[in-house]
N, C-alpha and C. Protein backbone atom coordinates (compact mmCIF):
# COMPACT_ATOMS: atom_id res chain seq x y z
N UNK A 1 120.40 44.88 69.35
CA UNK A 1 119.87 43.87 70.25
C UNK A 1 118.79 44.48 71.15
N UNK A 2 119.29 45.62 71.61
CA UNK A 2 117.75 46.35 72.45
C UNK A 2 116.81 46.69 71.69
N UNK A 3 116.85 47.09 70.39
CA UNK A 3 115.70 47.45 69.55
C UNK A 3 115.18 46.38 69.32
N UNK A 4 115.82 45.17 69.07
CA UNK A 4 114.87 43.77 69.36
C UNK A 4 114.34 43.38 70.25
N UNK A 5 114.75 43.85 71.16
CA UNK A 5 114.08 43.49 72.60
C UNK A 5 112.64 44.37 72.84
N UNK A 6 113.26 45.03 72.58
CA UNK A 6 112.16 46.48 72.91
C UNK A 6 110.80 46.43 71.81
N UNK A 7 111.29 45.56 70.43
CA UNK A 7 110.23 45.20 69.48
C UNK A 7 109.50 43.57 70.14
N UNK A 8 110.30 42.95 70.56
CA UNK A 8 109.64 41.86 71.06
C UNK A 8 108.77 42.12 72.09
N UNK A 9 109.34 43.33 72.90
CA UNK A 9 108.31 43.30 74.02
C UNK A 9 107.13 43.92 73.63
N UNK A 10 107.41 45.12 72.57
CA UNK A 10 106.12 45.89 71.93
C UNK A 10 105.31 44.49 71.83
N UNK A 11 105.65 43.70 70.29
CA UNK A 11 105.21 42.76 70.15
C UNK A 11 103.87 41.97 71.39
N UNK A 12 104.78 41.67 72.40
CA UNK A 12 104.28 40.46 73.26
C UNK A 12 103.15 41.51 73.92
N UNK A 13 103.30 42.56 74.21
CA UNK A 13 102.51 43.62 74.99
C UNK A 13 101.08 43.34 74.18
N UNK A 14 101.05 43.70 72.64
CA UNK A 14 99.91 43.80 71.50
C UNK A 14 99.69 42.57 71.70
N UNK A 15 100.37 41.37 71.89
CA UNK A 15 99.58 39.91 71.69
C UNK A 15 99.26 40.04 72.94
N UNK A 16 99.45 40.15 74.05
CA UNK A 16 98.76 39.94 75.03
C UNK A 16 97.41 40.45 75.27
N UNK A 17 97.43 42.07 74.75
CA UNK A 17 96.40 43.10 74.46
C UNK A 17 95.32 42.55 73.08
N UNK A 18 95.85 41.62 72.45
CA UNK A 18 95.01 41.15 71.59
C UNK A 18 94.11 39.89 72.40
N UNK A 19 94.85 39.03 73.01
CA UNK A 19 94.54 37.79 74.14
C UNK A 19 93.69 38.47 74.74
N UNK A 20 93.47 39.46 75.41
CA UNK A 20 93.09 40.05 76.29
C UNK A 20 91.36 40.21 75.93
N UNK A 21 91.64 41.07 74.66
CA UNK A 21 90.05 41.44 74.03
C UNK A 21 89.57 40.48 73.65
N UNK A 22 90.32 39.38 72.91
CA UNK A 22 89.68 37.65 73.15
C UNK A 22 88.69 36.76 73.97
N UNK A 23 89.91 37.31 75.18
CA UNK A 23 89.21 36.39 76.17
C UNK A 23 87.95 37.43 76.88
N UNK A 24 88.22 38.27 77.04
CA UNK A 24 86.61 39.34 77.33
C UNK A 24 85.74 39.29 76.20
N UNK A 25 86.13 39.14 74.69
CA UNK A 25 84.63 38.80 73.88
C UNK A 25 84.39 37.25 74.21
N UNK A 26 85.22 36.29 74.42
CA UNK A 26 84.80 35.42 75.29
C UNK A 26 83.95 35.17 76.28
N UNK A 27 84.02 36.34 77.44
CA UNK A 27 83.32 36.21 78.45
C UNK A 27 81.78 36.82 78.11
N UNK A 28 81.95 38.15 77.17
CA UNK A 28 80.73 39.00 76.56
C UNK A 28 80.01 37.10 75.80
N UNK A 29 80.60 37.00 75.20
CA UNK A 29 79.96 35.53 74.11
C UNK A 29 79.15 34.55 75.05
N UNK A 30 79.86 34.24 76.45
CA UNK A 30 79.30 33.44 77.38
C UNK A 30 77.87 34.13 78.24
N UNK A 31 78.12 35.45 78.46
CA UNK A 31 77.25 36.00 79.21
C UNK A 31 75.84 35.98 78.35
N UNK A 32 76.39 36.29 76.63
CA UNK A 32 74.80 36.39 76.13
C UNK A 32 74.16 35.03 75.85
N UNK A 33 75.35 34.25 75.85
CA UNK A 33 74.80 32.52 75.70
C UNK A 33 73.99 32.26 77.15
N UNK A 34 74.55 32.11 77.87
CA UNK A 34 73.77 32.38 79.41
C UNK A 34 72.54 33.04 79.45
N UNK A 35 72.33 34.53 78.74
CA UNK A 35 71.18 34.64 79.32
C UNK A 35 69.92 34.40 77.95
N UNK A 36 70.38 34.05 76.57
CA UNK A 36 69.78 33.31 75.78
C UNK A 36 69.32 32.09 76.65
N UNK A 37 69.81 31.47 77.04
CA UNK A 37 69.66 29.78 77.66
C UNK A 37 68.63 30.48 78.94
N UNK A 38 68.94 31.66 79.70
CA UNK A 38 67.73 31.90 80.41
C UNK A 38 66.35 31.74 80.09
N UNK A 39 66.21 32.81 79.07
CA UNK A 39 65.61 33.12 78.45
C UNK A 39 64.41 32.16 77.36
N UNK A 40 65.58 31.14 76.79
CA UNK A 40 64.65 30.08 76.58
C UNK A 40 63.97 28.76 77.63
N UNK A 41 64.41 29.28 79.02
CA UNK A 41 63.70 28.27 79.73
C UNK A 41 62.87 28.97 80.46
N UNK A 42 62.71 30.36 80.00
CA UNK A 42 61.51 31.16 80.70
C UNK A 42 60.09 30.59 79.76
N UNK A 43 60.69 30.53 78.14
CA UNK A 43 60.52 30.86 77.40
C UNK A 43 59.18 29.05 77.24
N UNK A 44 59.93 28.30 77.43
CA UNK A 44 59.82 26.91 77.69
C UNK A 44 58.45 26.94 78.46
N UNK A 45 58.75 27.53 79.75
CA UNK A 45 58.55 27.15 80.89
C UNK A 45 56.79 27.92 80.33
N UNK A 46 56.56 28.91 79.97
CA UNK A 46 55.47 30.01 79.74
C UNK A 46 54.78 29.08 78.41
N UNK A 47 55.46 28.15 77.81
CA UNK A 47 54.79 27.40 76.87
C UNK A 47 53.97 26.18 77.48
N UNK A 48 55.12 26.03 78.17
CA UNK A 48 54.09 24.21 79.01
C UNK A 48 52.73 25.28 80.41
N UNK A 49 52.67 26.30 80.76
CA UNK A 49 51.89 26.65 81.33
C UNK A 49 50.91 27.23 80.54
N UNK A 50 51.18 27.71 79.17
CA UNK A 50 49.75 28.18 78.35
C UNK A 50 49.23 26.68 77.99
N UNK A 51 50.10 25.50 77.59
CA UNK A 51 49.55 24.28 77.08
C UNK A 51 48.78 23.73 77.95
N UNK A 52 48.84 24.35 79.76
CA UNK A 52 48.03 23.05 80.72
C UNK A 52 46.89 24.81 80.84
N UNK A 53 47.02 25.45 80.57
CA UNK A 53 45.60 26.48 80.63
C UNK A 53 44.97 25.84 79.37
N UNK A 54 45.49 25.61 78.51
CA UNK A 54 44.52 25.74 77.17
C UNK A 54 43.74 24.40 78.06
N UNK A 55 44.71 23.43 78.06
CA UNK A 55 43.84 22.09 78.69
C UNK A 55 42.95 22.10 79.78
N UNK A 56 43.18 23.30 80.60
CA UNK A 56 42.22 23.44 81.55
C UNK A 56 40.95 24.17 80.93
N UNK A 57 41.42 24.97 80.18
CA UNK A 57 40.23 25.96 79.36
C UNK A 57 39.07 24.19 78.80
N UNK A 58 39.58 23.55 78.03
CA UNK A 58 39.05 22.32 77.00
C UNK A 58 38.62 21.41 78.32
N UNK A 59 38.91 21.31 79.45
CA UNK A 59 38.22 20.54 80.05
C UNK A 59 37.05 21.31 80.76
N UNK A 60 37.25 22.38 80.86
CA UNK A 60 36.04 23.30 81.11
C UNK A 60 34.83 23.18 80.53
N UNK A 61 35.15 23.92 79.04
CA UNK A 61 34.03 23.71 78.16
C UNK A 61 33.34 22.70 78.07
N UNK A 62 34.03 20.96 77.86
CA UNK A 62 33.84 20.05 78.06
C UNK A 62 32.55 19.84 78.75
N UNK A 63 33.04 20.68 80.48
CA UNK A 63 32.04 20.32 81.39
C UNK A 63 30.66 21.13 81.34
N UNK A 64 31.11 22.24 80.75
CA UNK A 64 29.85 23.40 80.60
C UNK A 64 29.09 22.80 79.25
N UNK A 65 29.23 21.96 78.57
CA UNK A 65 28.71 21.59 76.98
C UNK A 65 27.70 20.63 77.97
N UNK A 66 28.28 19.49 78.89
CA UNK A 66 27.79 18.52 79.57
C UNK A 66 26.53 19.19 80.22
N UNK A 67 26.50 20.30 81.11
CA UNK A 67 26.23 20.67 82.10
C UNK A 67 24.91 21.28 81.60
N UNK A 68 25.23 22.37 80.56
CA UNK A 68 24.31 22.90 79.21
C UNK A 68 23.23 21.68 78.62
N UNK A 69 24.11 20.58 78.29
CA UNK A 69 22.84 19.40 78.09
C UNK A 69 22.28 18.95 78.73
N UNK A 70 22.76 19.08 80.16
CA UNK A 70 21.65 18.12 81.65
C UNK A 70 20.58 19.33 81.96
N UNK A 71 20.96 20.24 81.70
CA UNK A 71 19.92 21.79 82.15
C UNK A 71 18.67 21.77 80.88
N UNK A 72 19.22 21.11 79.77
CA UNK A 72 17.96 21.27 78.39
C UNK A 72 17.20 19.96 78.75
N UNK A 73 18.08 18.97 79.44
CA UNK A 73 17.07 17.82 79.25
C UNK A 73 16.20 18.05 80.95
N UNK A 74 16.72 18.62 81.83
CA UNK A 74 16.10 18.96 82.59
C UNK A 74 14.50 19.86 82.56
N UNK A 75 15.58 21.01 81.64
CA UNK A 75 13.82 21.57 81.39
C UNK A 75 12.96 20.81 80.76
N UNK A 76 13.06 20.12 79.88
CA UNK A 76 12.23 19.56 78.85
C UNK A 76 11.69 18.17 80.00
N UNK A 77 12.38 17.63 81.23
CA UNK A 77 11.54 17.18 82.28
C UNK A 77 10.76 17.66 82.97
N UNK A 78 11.27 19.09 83.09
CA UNK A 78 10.33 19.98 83.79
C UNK A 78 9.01 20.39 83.11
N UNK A 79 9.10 20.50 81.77
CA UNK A 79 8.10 20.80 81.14
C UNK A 79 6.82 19.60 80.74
N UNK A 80 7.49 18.40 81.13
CA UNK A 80 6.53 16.95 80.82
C UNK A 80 6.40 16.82 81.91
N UNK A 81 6.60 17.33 83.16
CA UNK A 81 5.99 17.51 84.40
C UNK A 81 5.10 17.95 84.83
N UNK A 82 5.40 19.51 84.36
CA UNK A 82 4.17 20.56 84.23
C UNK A 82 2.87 20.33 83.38
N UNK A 83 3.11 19.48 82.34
CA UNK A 83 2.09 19.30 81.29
C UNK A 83 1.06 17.89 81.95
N UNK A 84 2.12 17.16 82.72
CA UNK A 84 1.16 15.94 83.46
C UNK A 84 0.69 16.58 84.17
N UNK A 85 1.03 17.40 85.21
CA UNK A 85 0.56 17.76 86.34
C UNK A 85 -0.63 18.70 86.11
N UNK A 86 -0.26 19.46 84.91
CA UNK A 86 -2.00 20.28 84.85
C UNK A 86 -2.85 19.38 84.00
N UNK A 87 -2.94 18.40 83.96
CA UNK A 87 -4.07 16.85 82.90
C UNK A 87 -4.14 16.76 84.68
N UNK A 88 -3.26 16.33 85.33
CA UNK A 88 -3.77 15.48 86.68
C UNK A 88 -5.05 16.51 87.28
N UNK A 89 -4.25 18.07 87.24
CA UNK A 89 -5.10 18.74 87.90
C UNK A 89 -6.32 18.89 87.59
N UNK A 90 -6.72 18.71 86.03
CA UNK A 90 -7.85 18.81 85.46
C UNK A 90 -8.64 17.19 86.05
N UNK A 91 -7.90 16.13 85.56
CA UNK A 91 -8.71 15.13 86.30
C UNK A 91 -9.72 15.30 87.71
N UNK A 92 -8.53 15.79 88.11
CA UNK A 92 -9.10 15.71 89.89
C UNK A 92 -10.23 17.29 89.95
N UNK A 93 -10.17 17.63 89.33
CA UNK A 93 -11.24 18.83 89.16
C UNK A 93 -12.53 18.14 88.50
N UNK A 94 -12.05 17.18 87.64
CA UNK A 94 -13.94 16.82 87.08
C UNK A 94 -13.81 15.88 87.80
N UNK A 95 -13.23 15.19 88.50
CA UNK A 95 -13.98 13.71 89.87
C UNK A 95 -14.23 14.74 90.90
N UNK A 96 -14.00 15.75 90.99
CA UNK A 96 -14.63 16.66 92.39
C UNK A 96 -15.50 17.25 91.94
N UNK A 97 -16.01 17.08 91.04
CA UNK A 97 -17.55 17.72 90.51
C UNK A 97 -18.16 16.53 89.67
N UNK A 98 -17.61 15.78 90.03
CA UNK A 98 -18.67 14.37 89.78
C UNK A 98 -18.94 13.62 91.00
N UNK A 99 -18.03 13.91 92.25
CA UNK A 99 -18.39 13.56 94.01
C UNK A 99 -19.03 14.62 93.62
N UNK A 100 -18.70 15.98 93.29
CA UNK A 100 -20.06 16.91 93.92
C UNK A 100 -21.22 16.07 93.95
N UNK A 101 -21.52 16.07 92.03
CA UNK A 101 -23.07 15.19 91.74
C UNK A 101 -23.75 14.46 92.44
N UNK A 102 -22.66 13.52 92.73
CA UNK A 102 -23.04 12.18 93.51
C UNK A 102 -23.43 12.32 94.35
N UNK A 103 -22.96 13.26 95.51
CA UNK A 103 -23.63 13.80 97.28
C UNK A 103 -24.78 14.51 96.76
N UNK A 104 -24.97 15.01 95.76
CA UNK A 104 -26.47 15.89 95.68
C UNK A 104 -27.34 14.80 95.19
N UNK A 105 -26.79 13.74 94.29
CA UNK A 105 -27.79 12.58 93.88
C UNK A 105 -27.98 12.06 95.30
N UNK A 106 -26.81 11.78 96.70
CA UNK A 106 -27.75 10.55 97.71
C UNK A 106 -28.31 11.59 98.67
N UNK A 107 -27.99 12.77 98.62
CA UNK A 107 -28.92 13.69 98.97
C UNK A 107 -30.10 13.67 98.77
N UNK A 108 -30.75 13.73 97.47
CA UNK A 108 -31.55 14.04 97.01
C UNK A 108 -33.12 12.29 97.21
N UNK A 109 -31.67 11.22 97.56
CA UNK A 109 -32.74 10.30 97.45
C UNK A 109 -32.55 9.63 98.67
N UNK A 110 -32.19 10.60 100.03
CA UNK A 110 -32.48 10.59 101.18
C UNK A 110 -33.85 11.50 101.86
N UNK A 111 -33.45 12.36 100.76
CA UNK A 111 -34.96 13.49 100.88
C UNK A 111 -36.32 12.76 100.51
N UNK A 112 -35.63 12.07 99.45
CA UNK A 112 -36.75 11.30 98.78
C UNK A 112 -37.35 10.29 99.53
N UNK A 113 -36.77 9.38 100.18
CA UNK A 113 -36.41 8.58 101.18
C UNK A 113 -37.55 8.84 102.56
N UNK A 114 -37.30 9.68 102.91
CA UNK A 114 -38.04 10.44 103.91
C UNK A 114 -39.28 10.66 103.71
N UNK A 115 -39.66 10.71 102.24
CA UNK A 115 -41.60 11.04 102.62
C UNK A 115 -42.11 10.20 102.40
């Protein structure tokens, strides 16, 4: 009867000692589930912030493509500016040497005028 006892308790000792390493790979099982589940909401979290850079990157370019085309059509105003403006300048250079003419023509027939 004591050697049964003494085997039951062996017994219950090992099941408990078996319970035991159970419930601690239990807790080991929870801890790496835990920091998996961290891990993917770091993980998450570093995805939706490259997705609103990329979108900030694409609205960028966007604006520099825009910005790039107002600067070409700009020059190309600037340059039909420059091209009127030196025709104007030439205009106003031969009417100021055609007033020249003209003051030396009533010049000339004020002199005339006179004798």
């Amino acid at each position: 009867d004591r050697d049964r006892s003494k085997a039951d308790a062996e017994r219950a000792i090992q099941k408990r000692a078996e319970l035991e390493e159970k419930l601690q790979a239990m807790d080991d099982l929870a801890l790496v589930q835990e920091t998996l589940e961290q891990k993917a909401r770091e993980l998450r979290k570093k995805k939706k912030e490259l997705t609103d850079e990329r979108k900030i990157t694409k609205r960028i370019r966007t604006q520099l493509k825009r910005l790039e085309a107002k600067v070409a059509t700009t020059t190309k105003d600037n340059q039909a500016l420059t091209t009127e403006k030196d025709a104007l300048s030439a205009s106003n250079e031969a009417f100021k040497t055609e007033i020249n003419a003209l003051r030396g023509e009533i010049v000339a027939l004020k002199a005339e005028r006179r004798r």
